[in-house]
C-alpha atoms as a PDB file:
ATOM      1  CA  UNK A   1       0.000   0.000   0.000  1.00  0.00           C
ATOM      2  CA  UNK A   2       1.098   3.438  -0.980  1.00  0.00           C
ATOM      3  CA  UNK A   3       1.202   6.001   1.554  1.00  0.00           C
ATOM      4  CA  UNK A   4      -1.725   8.144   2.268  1.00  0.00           C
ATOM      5  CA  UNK A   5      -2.447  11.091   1.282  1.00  0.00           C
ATOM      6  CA  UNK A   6      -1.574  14.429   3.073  1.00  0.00           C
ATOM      7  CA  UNK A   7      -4.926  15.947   3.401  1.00  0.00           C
ATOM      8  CA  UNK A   8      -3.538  19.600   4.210  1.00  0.00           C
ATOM      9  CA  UNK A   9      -1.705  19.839   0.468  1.00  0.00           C
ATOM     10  CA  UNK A  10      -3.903  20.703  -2.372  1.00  0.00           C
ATOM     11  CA  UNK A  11      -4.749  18.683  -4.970  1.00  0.00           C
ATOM     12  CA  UNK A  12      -2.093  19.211  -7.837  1.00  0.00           C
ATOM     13  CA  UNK A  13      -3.001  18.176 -11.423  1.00  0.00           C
ATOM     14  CA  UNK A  14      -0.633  17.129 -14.063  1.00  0.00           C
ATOM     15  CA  UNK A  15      -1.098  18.345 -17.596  1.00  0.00           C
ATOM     16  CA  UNK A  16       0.978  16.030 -20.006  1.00  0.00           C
ATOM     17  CA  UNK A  17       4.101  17.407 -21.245  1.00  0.00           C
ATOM     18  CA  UNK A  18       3.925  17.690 -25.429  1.00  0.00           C
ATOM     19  CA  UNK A  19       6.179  16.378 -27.746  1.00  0.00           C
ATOM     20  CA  UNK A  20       9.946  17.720 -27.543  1.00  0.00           C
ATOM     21  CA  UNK A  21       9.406  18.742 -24.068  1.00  0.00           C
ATOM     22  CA  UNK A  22       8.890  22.483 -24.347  1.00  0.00           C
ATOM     23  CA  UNK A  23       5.828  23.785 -22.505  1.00  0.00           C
ATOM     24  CA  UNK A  24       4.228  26.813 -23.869  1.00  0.00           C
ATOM     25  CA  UNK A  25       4.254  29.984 -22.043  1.00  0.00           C
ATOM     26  CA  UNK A  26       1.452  32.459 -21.735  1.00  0.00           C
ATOM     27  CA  UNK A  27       3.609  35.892 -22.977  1.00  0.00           C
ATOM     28  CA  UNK A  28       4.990  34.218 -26.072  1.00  0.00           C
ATOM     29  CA  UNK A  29       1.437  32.795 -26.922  1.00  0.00           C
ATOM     30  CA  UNK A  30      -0.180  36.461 -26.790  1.00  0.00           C
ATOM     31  CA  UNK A  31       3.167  38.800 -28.394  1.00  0.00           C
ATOM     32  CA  UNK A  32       2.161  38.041 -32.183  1.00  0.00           C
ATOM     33  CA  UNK A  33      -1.372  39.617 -31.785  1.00  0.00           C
ATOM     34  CA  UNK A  34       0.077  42.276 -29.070  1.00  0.00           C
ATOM     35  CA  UNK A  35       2.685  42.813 -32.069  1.00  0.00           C
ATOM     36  CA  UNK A  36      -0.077  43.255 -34.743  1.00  0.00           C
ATOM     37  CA  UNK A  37      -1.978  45.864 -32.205  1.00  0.00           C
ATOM     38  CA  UNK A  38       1.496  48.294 -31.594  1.00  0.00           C
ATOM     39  CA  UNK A  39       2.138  48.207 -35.434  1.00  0.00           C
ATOM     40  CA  UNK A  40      -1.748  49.324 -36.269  1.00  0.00           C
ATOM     41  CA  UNK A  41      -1.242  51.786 -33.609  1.00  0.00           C
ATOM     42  CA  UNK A  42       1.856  53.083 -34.831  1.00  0.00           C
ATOM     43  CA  UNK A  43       0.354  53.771 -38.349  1.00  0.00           C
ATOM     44  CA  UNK A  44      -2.680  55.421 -37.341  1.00  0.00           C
ATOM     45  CA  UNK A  45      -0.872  57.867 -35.741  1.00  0.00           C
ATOM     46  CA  UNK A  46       1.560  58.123 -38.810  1.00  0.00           C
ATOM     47  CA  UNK A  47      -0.948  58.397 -41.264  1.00  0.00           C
ATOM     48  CA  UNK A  48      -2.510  60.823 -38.636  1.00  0.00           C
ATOM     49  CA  UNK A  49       0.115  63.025 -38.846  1.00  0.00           C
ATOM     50  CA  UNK A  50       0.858  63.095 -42.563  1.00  0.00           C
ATOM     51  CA  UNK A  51      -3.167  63.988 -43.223  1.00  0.00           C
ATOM     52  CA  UNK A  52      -2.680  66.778 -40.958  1.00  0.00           C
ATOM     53  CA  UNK A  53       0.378  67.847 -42.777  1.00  0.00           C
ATOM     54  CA  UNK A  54      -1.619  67.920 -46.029  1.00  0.00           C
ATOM     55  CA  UNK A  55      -4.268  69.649 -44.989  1.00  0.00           C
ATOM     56  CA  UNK A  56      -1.930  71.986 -43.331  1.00  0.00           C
ATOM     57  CA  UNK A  57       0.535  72.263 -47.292  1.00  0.00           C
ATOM     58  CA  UNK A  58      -2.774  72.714 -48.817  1.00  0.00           C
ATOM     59  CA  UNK A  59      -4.199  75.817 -46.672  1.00  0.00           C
ATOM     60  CA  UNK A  60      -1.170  77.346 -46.875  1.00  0.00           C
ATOM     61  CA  UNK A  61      -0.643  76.814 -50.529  1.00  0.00           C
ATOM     62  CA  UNK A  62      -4.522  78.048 -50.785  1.00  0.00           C
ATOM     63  CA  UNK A  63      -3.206  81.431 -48.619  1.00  0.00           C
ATOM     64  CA  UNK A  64      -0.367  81.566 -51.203  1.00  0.00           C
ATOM     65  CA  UNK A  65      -2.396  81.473 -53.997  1.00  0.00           C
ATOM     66  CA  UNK A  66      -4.717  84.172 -52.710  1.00  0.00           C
ATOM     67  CA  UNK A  67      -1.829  86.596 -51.997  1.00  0.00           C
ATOM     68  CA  UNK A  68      -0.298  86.186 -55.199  1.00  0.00           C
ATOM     69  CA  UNK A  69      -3.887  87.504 -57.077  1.00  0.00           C
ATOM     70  CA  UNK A  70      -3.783  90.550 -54.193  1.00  0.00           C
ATOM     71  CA  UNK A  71      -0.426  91.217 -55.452  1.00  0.00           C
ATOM     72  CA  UNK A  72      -1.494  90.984 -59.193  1.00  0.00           C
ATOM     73  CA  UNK A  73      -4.466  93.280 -58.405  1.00  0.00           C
ATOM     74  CA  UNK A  74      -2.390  95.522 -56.979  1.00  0.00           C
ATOM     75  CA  UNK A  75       0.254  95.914 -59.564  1.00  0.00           C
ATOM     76  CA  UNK A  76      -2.182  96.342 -61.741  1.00  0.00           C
ATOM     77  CA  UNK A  77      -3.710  99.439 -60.304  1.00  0.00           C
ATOM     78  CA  UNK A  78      -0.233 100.551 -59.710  1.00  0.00           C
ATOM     79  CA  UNK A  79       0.992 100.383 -63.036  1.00  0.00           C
ATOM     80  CA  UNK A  80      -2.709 102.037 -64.450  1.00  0.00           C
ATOM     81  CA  UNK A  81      -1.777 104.845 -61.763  1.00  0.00           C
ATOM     82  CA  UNK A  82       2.184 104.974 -63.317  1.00  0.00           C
ATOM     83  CA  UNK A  83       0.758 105.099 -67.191  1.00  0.00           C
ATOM     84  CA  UNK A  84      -1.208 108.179 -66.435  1.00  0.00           C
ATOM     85  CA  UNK A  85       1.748 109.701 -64.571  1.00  0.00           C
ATOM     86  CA  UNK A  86       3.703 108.879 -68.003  1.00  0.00           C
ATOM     87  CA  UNK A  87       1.107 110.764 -69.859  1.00  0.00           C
ATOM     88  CA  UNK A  88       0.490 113.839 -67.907  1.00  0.00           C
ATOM     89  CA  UNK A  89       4.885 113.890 -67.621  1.00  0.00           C
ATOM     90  CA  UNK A  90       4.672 114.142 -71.752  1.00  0.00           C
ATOM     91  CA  UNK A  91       2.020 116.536 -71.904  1.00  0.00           C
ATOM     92  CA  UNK A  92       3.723 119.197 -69.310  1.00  0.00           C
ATOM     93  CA  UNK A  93       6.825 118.286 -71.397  1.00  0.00           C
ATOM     94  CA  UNK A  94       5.477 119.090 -74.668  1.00  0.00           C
ATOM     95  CA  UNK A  95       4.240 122.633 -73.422  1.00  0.00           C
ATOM     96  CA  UNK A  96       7.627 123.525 -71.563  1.00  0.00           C
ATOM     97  CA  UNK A  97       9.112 122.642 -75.040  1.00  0.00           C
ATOM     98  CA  UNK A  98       6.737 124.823 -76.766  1.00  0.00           C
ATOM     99  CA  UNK A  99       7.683 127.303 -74.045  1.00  0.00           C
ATOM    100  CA  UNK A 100      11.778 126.906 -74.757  1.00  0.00           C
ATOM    101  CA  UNK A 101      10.893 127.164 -78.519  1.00  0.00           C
ATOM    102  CA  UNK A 102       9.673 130.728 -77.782  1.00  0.00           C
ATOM    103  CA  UNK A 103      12.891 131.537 -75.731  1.00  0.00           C
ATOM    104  CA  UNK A 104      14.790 130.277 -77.747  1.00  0.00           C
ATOM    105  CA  UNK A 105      13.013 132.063 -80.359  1.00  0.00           C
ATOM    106  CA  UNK A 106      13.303 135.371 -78.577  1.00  0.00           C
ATOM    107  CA  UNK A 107      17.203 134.919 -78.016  1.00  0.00           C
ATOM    108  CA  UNK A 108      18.018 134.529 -81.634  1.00  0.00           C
ATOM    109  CA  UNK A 109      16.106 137.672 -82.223  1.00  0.00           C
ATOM    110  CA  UNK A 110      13.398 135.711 -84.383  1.00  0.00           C
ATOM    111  CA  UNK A 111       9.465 136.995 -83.911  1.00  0.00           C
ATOM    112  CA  UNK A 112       8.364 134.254 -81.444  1.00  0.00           C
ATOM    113  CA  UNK A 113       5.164 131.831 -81.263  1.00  0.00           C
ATOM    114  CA  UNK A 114       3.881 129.982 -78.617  1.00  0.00           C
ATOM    115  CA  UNK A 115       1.383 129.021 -76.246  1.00  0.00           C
ATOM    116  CA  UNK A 116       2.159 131.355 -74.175  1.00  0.00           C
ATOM    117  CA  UNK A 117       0.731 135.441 -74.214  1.00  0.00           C
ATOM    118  CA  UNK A 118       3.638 136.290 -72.468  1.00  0.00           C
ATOM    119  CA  UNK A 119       7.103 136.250 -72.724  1.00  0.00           C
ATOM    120  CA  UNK A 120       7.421 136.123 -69.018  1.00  0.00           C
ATOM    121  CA  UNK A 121       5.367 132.686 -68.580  1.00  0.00           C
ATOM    122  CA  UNK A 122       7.604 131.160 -71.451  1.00  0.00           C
ATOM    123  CA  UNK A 123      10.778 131.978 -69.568  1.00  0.00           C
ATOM    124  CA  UNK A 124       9.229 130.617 -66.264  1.00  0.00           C
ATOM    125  CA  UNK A 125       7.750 127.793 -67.678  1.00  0.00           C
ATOM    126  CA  UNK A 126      10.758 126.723 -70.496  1.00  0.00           C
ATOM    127  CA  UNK A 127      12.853 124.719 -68.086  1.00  0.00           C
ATOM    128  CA  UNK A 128       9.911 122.564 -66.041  1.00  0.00           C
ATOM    129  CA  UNK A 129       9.596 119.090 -66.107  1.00  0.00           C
ATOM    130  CA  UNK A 130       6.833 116.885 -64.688  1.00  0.00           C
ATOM    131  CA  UNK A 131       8.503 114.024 -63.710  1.00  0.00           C
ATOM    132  CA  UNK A 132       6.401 110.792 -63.541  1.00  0.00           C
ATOM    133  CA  UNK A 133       5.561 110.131 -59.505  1.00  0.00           C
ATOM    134  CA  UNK A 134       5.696 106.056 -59.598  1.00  0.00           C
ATOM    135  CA  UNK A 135       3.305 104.130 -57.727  1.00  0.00           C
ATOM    136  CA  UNK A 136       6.116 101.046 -56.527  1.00  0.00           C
ATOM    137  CA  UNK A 137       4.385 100.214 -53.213  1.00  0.00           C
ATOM    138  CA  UNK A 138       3.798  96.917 -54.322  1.00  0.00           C
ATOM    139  CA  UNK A 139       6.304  96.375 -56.449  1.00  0.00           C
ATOM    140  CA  UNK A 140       9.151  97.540 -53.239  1.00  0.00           C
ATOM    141  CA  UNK A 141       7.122  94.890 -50.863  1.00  0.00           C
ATOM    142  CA  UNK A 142       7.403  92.210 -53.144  1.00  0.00           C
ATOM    143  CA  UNK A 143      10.755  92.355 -53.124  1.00  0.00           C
ATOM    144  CA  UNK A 144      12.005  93.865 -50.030  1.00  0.00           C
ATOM    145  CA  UNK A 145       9.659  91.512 -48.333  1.00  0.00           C
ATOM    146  CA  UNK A 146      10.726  88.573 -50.245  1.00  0.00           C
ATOM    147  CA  UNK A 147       7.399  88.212 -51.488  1.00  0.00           C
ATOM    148  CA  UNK A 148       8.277  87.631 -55.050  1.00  0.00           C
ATOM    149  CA  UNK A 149       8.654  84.414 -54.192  1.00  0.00           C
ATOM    150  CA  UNK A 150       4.439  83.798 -54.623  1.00  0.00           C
ATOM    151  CA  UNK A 151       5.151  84.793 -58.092  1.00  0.00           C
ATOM    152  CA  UNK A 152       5.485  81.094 -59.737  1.00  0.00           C
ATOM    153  CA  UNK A 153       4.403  82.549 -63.282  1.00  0.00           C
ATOM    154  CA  UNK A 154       8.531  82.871 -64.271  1.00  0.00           C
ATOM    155  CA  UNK A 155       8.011  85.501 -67.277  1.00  0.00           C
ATOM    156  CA  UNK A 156       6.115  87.531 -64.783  1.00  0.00           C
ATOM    157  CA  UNK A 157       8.250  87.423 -62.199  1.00  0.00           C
ATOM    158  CA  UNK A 158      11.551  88.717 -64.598  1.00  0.00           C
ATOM    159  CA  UNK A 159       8.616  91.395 -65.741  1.00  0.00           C
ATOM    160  CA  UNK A 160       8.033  92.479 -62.678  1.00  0.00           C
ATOM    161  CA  UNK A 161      12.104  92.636 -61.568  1.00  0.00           C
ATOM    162  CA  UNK A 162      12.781  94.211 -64.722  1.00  0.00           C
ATOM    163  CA  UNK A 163      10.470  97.097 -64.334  1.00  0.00           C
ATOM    164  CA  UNK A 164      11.242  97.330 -60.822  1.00  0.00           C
ATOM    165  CA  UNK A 165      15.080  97.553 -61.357  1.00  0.00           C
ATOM    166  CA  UNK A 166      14.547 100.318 -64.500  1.00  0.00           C
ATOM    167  CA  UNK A 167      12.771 102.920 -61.793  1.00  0.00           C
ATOM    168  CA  UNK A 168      15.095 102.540 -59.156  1.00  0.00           C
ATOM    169  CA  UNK A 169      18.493 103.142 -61.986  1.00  0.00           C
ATOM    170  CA  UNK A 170      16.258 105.872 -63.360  1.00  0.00           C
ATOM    171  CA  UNK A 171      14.969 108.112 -60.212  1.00  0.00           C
ATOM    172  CA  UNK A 172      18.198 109.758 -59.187  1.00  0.00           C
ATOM    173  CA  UNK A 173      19.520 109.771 -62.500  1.00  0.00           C
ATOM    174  CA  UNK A 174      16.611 112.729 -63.340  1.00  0.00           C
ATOM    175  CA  UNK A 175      18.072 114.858 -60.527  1.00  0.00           C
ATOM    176  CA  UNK A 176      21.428 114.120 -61.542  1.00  0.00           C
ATOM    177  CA  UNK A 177      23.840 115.993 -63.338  1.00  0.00           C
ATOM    178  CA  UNK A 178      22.664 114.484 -66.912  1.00  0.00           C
ATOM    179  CA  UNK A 179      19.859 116.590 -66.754  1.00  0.00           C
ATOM    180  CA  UNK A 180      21.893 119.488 -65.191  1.00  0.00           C
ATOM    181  CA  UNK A 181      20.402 122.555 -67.857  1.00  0.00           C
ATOM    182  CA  UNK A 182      17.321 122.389 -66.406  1.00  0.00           C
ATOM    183  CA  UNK A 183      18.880 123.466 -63.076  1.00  0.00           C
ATOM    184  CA  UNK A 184      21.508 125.989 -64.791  1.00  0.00           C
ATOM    185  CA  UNK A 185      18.414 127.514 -66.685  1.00  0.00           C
ATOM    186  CA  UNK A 186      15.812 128.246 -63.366  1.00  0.00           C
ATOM    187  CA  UNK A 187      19.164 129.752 -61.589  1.00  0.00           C
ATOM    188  CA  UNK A 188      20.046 131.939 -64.224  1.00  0.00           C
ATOM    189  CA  UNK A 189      16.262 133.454 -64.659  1.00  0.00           C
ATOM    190  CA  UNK A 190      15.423 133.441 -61.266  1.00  0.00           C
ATOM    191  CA  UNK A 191      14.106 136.822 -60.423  1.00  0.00           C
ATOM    192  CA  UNK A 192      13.638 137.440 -64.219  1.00  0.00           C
ATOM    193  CA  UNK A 193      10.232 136.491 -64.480  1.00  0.00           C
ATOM    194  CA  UNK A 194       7.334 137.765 -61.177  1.00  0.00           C
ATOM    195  CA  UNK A 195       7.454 134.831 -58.553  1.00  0.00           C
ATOM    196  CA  UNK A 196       3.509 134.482 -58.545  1.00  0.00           C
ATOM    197  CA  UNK A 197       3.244 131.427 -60.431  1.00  0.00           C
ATOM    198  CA  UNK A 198       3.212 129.163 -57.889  1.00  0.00           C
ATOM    199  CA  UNK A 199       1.363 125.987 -60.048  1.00  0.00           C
ATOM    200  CA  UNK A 200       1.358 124.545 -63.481  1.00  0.00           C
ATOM    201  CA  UNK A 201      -1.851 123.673 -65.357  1.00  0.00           C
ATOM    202  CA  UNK A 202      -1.603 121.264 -68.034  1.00  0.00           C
ATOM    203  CA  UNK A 203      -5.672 122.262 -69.002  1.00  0.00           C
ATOM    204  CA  UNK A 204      -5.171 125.893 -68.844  1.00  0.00           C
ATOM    205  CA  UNK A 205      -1.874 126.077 -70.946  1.00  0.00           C
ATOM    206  CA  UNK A 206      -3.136 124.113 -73.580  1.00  0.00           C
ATOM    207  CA  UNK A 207      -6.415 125.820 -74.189  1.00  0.00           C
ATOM    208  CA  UNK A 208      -4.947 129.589 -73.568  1.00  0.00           C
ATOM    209  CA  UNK A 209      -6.681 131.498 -76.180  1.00  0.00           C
ATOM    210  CA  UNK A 210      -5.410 135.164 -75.029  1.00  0.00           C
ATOM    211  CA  UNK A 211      -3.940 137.836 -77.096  1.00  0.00           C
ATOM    212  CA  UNK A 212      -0.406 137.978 -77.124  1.00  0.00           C
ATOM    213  CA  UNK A 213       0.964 140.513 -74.908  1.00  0.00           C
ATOM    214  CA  UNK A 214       4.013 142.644 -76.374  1.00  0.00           C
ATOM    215  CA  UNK A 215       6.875 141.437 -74.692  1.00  0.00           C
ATOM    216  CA  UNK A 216       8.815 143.239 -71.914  1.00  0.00           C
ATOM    217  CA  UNK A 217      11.604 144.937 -73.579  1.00  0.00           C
ATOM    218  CA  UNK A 218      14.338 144.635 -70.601  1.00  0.00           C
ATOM    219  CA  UNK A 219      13.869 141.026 -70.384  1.00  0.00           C
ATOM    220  CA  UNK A 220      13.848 140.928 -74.101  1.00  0.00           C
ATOM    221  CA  UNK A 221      17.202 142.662 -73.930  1.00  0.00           C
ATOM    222  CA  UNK A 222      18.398 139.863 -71.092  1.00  0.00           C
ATOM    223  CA  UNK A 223      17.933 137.277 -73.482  1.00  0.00           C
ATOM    224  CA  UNK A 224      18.948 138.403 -76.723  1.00  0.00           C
ATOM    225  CA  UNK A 225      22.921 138.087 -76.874  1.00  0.00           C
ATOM    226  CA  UNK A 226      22.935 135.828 -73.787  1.00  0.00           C
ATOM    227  CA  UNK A 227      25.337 133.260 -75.042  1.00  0.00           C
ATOM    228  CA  UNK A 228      25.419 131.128 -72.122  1.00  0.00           C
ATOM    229  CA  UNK A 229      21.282 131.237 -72.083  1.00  0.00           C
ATOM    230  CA  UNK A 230      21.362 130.064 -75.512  1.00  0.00           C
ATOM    231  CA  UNK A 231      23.673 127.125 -74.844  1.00  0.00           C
ATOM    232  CA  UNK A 232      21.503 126.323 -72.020  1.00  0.00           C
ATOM    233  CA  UNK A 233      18.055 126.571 -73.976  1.00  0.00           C
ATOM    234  CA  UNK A 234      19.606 124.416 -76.832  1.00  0.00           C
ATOM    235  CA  UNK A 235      20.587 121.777 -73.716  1.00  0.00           C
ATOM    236  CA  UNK A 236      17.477 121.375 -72.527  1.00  0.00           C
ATOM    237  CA  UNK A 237      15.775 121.233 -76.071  1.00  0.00           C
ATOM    238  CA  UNK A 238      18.293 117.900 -76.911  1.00  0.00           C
ATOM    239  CA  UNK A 239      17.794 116.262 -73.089  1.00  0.00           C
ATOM    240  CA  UNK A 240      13.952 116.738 -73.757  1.00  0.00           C
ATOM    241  CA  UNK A 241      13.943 114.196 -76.674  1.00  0.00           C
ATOM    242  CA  UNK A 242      15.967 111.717 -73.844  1.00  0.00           C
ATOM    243  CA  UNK A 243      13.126 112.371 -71.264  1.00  0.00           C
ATOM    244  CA  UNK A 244      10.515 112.112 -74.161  1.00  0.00           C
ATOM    245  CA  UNK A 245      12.015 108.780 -75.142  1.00  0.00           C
ATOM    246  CA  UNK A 246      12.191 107.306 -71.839  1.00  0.00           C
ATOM    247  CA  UNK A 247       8.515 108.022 -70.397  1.00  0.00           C
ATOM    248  CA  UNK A 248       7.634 106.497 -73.579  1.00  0.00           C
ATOM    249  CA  UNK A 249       9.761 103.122 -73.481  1.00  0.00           C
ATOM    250  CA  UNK A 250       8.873 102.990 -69.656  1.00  0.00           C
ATOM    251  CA  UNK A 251       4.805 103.655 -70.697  1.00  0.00           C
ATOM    252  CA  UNK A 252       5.299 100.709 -73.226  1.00  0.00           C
ATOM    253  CA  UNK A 253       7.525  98.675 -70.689  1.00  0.00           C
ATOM    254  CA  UNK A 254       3.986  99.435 -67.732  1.00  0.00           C
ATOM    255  CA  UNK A 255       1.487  98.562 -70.380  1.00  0.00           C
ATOM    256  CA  UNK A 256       2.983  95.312 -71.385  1.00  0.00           C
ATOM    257  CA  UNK A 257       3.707  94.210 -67.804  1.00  0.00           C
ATOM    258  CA  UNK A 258       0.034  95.060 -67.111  1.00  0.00           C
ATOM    259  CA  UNK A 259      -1.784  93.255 -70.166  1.00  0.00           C
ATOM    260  CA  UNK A 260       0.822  90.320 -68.732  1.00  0.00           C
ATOM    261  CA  UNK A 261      -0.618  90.884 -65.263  1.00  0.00           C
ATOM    262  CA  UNK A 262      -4.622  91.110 -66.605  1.00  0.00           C
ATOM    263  CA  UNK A 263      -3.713  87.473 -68.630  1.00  0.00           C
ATOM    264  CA  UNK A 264      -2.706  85.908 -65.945  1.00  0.00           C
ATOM    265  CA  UNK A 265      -5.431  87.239 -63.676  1.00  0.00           C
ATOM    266  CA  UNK A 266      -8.050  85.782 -66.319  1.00  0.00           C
ATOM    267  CA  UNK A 267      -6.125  82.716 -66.368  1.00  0.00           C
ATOM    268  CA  UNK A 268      -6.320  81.734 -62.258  1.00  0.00           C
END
């Protein structure tokens, strides 16, 4: 007889050992499915992130988009602004020619003819020059700002640089010392002429329709013989055709970039 059981031990059971002698434990029998849960956790938070990425490219691409047209817009009402400011600067210019024409006139002792019913206002008036007042607001934050950048169109964008790089090597050449006579001319006649023409009129110097008045005989007699006056009149006559030529090659040069502008506009 065997001996007897211990009643105070509990009753153990024996599960038979498999095959090769390797029992199974409980943390290797769940990892595959715990493996499976970590990997479709880590790519929902992957794909989580790269959706929010996208949405985040494409409303800023959408901002980008929009601020590029504001730009457009705004060139274009710059450059509409800058082509009148061509036209009025050829207009003035083509009276203050008129108006050196009659000085010049006067100084070679000729009987002159002009716009003008008085000597005086040609003298005053001979050397003045409307220079164009360019509206580069946008055109200076675009690329100050580094703004340009929105500009993807290419051929716009070397428009728009071009332009922009033309006023800025033009503006302090027209208060330079190419255009000096101009300067030379208001110093010499200063005092020559009363001072009480304080404005210029484009409207009211085209359409004077007032009898000539006989011209003053002292200042007649300052400007006949007055070599250097000559040589200045003559000056300004020559530089006129360079400032005549440029505000017409930079009026073609705004028109283009703005039909470019209006194109692409109508194209977005």
């Amino acid at each position: 007889m065997g001996p007897e059981p211990d009643p105070t031990r509990a009753p153990t059971s024996m599960a038979p050992i498999p095959a090769g002698g390797h029992v199974p434990q409980m943390s290797e029998s769940r990892r595959t499915p715990l493996f499976f849960r970590l990997a479709a956790e880590f790519l929902t938070i992957v794909l989580g992130v790269l959706v929010a990425l996208g949405v985040d490219g494409w409303r800023e691409t959408r901002a980008d988009v929009r601020r590029e047209m504001e730009y457009y817009h705004s060139m274009v009402e710059d450059l509409e602004r800058d082509i009148s400011e061509y036209e009025s600067s050829r207009d003035f210019m083509a009276l203050s020619i008129q108006a050196a024409d009659q000085v010049l006139a006067t100084i070679n002792g000729s009987s002159p003819s002009g716009p003008y019913p008085t000597l005086d206002d040609a003298v005053h008036y001979a050397s003045w020059v409307n220079y164009p007042s360019w509206s580069s607001g946008t055109l200076g934050e675009l690329v100050n700002s580094g703004a340009i950048r929105l500009i993807r169109n290419r051929e716009v964008k070397r428009a728009v640089l071009a332009y922009y790089d033309e006023i800025n090597e033009w503006k302090p050449r027209l208060q330079g010392p190419e255009f000096s006579a101009f300067i030379a001319y208001r110093r010499m006649t200063m005092g020559w002429t009363p001072l009480d023409r304080l404005t210029w009129d484009i409207e009211r110097a085209s359409t004077l329709s007032e009898t000539p008045v006989p011209p003053d005989p002292e200042l007649v007699a300052r400007l006949r013989g007055n070599e250097v006056l000559l040589g200045l009149t003559q000056e300004m006559l020559w530089q006129w055709d360079g400032l005549d030529s440029f505000m017409e090659g930079f009026n073609d040069q705004a028109t283009a970039l703005k039909e470019l502008l209006q194109q692409e506009l109508a194209a977005r």
